[in-house]
PDB file of N, CA and C in Angstrom:
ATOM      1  N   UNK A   1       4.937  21.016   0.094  1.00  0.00           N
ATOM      2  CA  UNK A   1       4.525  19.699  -0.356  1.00  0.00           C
ATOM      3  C   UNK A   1       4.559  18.743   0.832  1.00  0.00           C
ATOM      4  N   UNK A   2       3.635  18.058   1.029  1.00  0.00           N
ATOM      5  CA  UNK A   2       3.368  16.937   2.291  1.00  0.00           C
ATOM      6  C   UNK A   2       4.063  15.945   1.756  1.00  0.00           C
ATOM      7  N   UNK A   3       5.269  15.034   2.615  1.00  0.00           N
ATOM      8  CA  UNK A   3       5.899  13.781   2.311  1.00  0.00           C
ATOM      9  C   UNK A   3       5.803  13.105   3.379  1.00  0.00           C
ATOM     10  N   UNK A   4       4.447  13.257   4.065  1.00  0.00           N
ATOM     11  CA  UNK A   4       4.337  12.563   4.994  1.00  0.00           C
ATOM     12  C   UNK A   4       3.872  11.199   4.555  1.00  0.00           C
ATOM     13  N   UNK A   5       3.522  10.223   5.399  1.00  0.00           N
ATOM     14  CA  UNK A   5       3.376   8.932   5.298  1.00  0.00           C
ATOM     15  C   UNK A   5       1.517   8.871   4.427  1.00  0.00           C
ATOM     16  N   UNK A   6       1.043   9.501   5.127  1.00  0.00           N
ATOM     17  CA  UNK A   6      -0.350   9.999   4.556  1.00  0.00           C
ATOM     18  C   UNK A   6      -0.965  10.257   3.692  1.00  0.00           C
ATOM     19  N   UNK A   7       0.375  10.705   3.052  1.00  0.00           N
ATOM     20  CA  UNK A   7       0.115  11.470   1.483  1.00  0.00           C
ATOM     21  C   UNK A   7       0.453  10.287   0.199  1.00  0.00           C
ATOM     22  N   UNK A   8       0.456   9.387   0.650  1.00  0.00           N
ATOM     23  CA  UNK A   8       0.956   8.616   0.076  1.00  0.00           C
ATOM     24  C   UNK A   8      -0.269   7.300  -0.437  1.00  0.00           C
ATOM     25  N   UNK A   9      -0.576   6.368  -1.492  1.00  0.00           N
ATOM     26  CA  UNK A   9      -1.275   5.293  -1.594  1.00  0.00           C
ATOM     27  C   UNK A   9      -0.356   4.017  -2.375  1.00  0.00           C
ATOM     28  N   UNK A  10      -0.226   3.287  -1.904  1.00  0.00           N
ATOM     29  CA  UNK A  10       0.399   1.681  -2.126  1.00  0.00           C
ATOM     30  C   UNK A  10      -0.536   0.852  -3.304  1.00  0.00           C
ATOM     31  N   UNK A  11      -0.059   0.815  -4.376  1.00  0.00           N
ATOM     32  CA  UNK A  11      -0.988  -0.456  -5.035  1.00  0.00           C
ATOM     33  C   UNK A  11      -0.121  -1.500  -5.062  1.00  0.00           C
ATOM     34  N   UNK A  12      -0.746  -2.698  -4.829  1.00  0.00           N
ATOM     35  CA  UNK A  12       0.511  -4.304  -4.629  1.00  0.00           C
ATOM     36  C   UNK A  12      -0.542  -5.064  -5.388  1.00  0.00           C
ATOM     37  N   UNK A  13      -0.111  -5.727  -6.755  1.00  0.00           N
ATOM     38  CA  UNK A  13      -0.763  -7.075  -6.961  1.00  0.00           C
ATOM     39  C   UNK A  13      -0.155  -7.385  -8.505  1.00  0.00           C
ATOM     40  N   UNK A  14      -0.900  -8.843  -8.880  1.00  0.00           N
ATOM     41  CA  UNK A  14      -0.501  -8.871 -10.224  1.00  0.00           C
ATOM     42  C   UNK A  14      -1.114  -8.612 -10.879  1.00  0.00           C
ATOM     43  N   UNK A  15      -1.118  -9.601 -12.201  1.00  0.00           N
ATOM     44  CA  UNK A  15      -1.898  -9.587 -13.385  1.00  0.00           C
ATOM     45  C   UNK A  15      -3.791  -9.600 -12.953  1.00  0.00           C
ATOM     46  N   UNK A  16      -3.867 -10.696 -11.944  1.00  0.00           N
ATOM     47  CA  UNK A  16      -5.157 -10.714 -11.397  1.00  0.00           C
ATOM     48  C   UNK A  16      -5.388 -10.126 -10.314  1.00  0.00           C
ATOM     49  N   UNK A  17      -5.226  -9.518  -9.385  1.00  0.00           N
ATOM     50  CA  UNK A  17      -5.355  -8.985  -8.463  1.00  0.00           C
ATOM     51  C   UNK A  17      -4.527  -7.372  -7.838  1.00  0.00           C
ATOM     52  N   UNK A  18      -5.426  -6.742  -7.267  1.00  0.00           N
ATOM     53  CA  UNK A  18      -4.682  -5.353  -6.706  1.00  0.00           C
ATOM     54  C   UNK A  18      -5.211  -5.100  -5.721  1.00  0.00           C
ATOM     55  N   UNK A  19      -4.515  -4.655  -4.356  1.00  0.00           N
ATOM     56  CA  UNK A  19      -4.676  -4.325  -3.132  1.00  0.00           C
ATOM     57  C   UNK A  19      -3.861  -3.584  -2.979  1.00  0.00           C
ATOM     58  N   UNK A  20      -4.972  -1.966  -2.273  1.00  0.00           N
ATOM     59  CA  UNK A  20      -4.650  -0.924  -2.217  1.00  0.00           C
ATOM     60  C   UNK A  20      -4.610  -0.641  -0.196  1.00  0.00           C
ATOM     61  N   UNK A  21      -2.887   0.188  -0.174  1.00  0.00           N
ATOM     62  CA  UNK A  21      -2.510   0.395   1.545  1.00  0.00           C
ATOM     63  C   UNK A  21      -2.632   1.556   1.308  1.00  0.00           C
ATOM     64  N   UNK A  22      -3.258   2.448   2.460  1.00  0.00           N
ATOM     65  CA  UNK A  22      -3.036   3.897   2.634  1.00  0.00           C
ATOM     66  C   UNK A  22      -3.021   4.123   4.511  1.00  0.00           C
ATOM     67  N   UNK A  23      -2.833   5.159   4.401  1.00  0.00           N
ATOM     68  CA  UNK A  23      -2.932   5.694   5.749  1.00  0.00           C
ATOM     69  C   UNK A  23      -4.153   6.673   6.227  1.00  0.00           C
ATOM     70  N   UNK A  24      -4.767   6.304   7.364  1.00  0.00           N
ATOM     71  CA  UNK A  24      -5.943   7.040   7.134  1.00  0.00           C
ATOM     72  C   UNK A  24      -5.616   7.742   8.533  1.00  0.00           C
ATOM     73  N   UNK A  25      -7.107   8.920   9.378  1.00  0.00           N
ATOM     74  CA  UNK A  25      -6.280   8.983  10.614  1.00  0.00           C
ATOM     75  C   UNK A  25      -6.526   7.686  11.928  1.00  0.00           C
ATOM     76  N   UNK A  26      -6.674   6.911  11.635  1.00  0.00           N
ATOM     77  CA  UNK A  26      -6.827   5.508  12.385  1.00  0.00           C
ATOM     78  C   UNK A  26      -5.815   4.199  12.278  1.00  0.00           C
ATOM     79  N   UNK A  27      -4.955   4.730  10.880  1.00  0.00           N
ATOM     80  CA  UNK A  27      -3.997   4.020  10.439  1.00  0.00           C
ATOM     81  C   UNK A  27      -3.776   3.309   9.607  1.00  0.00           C
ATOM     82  N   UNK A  28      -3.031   2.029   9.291  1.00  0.00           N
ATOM     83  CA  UNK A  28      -2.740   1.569   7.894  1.00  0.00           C
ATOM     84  C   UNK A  28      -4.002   1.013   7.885  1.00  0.00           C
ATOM     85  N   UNK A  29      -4.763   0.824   6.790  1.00  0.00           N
ATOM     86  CA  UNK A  29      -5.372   0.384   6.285  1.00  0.00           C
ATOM     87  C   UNK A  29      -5.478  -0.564   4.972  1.00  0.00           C
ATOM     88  N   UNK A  30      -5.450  -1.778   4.557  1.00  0.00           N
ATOM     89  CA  UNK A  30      -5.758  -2.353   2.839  1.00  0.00           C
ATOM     90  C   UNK A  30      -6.777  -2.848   2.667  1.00  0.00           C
ATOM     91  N   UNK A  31      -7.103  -2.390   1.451  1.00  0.00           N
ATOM     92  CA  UNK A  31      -8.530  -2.943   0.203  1.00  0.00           C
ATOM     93  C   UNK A  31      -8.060  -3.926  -0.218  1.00  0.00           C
ATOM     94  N   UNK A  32      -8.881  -4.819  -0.079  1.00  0.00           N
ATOM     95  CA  UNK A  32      -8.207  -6.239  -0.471  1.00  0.00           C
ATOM     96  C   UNK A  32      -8.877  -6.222  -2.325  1.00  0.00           C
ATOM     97  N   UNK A  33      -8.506  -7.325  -3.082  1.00  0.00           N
ATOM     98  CA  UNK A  33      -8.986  -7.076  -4.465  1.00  0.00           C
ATOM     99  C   UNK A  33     -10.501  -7.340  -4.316  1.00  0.00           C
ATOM    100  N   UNK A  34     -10.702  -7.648  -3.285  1.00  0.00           N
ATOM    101  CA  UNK A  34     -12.020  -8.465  -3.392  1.00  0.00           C
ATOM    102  C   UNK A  34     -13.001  -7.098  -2.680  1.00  0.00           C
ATOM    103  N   UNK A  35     -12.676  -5.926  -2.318  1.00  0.00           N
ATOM    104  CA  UNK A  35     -13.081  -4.840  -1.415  1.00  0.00           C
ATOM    105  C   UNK A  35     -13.056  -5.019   0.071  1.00  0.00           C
ATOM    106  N   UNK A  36     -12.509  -5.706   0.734  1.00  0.00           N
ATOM    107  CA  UNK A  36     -12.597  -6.025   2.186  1.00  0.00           C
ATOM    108  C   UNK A  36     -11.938  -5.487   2.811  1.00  0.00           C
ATOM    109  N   UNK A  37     -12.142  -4.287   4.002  1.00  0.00           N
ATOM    110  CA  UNK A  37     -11.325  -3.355   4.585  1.00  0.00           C
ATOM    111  C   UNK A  37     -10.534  -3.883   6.154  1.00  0.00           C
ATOM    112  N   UNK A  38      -9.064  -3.802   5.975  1.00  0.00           N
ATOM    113  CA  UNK A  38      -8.427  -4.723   6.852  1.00  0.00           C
ATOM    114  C   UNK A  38      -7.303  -3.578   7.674  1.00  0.00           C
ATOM    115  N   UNK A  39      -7.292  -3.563   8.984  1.00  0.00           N
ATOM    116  CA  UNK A  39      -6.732  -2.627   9.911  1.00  0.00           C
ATOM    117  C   UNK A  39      -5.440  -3.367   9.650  1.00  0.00           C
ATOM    118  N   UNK A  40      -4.396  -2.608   9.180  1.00  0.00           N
ATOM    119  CA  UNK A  40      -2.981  -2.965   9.274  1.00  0.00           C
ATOM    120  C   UNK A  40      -2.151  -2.287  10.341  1.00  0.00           C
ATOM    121  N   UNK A  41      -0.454  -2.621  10.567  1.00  0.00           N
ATOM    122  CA  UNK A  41       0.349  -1.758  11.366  1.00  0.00           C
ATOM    123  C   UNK A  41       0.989  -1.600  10.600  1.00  0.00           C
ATOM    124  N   UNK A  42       2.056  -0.706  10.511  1.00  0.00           N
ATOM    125  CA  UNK A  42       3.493   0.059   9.561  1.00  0.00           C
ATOM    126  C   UNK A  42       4.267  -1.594   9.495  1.00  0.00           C
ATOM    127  N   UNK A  43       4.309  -1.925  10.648  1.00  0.00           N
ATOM    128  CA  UNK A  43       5.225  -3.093  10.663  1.00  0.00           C
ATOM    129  C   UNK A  43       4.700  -4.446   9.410  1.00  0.00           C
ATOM    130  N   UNK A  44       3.316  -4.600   9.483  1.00  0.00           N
ATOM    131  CA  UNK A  44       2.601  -5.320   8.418  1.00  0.00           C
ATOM    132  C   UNK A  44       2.437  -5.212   7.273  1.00  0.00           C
ATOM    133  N   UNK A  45       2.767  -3.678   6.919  1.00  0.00           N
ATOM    134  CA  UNK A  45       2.342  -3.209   5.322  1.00  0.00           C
ATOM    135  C   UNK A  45       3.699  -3.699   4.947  1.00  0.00           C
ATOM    136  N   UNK A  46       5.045  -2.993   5.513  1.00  0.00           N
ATOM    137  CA  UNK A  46       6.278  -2.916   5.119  1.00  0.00           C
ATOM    138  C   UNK A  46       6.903  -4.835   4.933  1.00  0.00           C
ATOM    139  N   UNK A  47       5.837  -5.563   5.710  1.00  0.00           N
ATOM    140  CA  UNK A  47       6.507  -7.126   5.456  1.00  0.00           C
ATOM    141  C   UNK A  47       5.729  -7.421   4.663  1.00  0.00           C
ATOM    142  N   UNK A  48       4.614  -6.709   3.578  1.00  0.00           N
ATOM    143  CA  UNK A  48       3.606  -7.303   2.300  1.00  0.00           C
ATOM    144  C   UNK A  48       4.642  -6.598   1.338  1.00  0.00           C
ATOM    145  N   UNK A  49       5.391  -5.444   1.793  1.00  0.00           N
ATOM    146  CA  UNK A  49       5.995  -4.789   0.399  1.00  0.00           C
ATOM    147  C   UNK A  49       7.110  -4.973   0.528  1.00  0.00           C
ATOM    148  N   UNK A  50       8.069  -5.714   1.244  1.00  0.00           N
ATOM    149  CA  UNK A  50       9.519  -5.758   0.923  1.00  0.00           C
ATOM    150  C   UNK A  50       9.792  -7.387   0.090  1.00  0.00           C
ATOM    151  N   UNK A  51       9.030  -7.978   0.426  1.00  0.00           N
ATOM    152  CA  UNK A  51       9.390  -9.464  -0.636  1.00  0.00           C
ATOM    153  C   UNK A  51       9.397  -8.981  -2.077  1.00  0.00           C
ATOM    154  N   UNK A  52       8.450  -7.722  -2.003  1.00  0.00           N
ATOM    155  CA  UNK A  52       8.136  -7.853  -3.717  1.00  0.00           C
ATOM    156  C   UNK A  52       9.733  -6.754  -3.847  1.00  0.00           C
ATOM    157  N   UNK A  53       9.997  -6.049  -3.329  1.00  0.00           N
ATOM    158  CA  UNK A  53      10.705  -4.878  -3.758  1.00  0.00           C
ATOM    159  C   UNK A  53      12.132  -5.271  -3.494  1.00  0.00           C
ATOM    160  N   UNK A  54      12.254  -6.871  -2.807  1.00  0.00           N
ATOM    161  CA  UNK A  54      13.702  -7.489  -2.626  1.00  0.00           C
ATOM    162  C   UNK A  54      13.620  -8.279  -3.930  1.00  0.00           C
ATOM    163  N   UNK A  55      12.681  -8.926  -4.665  1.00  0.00           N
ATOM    164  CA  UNK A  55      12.855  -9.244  -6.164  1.00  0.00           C
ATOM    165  C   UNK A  55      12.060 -10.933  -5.263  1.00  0.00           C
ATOM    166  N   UNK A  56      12.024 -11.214  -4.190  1.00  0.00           N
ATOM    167  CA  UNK A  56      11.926 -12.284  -3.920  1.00  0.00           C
ATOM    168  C   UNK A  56      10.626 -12.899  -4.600  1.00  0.00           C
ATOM    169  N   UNK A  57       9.672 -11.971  -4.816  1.00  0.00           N
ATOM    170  CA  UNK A  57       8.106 -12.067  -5.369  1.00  0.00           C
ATOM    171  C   UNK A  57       8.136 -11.663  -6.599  1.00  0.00           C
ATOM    172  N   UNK A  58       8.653 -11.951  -7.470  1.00  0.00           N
ATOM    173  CA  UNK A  58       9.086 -11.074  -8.818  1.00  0.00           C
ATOM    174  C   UNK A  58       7.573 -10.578  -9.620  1.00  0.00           C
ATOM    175  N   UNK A  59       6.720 -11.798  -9.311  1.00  0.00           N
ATOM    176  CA  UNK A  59       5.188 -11.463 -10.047  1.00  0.00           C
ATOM    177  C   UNK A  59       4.895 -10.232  -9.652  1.00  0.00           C
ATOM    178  N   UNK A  60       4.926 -10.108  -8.373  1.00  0.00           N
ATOM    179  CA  UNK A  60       3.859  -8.428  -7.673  1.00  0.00           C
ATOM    180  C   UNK A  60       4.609  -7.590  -8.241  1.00  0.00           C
ATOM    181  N   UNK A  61       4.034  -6.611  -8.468  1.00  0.00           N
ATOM    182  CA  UNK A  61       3.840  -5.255  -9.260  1.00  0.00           C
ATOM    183  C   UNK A  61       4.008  -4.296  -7.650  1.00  0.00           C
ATOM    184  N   UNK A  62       4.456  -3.250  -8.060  1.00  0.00           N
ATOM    185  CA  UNK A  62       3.796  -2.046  -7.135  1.00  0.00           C
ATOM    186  C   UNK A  62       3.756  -0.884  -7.649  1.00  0.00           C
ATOM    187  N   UNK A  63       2.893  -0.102  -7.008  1.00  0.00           N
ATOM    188  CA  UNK A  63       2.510   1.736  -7.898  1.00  0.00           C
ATOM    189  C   UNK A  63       2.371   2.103  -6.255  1.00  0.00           C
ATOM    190  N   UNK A  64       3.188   3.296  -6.577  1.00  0.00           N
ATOM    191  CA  UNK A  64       3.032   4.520  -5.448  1.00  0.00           C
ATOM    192  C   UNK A  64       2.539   5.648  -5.563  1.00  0.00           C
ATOM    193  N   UNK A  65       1.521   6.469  -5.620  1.00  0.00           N
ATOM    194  CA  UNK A  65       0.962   7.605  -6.222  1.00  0.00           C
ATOM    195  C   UNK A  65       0.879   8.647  -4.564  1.00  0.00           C
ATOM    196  N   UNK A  66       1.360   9.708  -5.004  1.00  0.00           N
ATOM    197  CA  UNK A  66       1.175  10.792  -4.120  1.00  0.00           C
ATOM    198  C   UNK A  66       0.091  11.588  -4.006  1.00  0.00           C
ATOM    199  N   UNK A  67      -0.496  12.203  -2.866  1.00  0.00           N
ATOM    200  CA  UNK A  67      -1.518  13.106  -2.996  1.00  0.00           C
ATOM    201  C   UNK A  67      -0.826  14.418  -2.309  1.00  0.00           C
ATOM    202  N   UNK A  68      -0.766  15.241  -3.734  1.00  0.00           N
ATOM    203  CA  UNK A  68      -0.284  16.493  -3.793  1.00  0.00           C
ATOM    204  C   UNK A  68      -0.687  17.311  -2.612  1.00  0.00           C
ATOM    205  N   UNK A  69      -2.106  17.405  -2.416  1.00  0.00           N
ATOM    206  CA  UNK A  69      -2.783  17.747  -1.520  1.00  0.00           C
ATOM    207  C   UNK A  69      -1.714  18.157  -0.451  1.00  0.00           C
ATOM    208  N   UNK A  70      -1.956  19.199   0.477  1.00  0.00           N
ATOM    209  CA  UNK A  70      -1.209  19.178   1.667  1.00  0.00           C
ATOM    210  C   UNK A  70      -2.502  19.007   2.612  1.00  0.00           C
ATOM    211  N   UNK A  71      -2.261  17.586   3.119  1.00  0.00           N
ATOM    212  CA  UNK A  71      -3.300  17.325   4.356  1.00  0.00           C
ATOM    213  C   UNK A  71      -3.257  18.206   5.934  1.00  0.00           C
TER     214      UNK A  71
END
């Protein structure tokens, strides 16, 4: 089973909105809700997802879905 960083997809948003992080081989990448494709770093994704996952953002939601797949 792959538990690499890769295998992995980020959904972050609320009631109105969802923006999706993955890793591609060029790097982080997010879909904004609106479809707009935006070059991220590890360091950038991890400061969009720790407000919500410290409770500080209580609205945002997050879903983590794995791809079984071994890449």
């Amino acid at each position: 089973m792959n538990l690499k960083d890769d295998s992995y997809v980020i959904y972050m948003g609320t009631q109105n909105f969802t923006e999706k992080h993955y890793k591609d081989n060029e790097g982080w990448l997010k879909i904004s809700a609106r479809g707009k494709e935006f070059r991220m770093t590890a360091e950038q994704v991890l400061n969009h997802l720790l407000p919500a996952l410290a409770g500080i953002k209580p609205n945002l939601t997050i879903k983590v879905e794995h791809n079984k797949e071994d890449n």
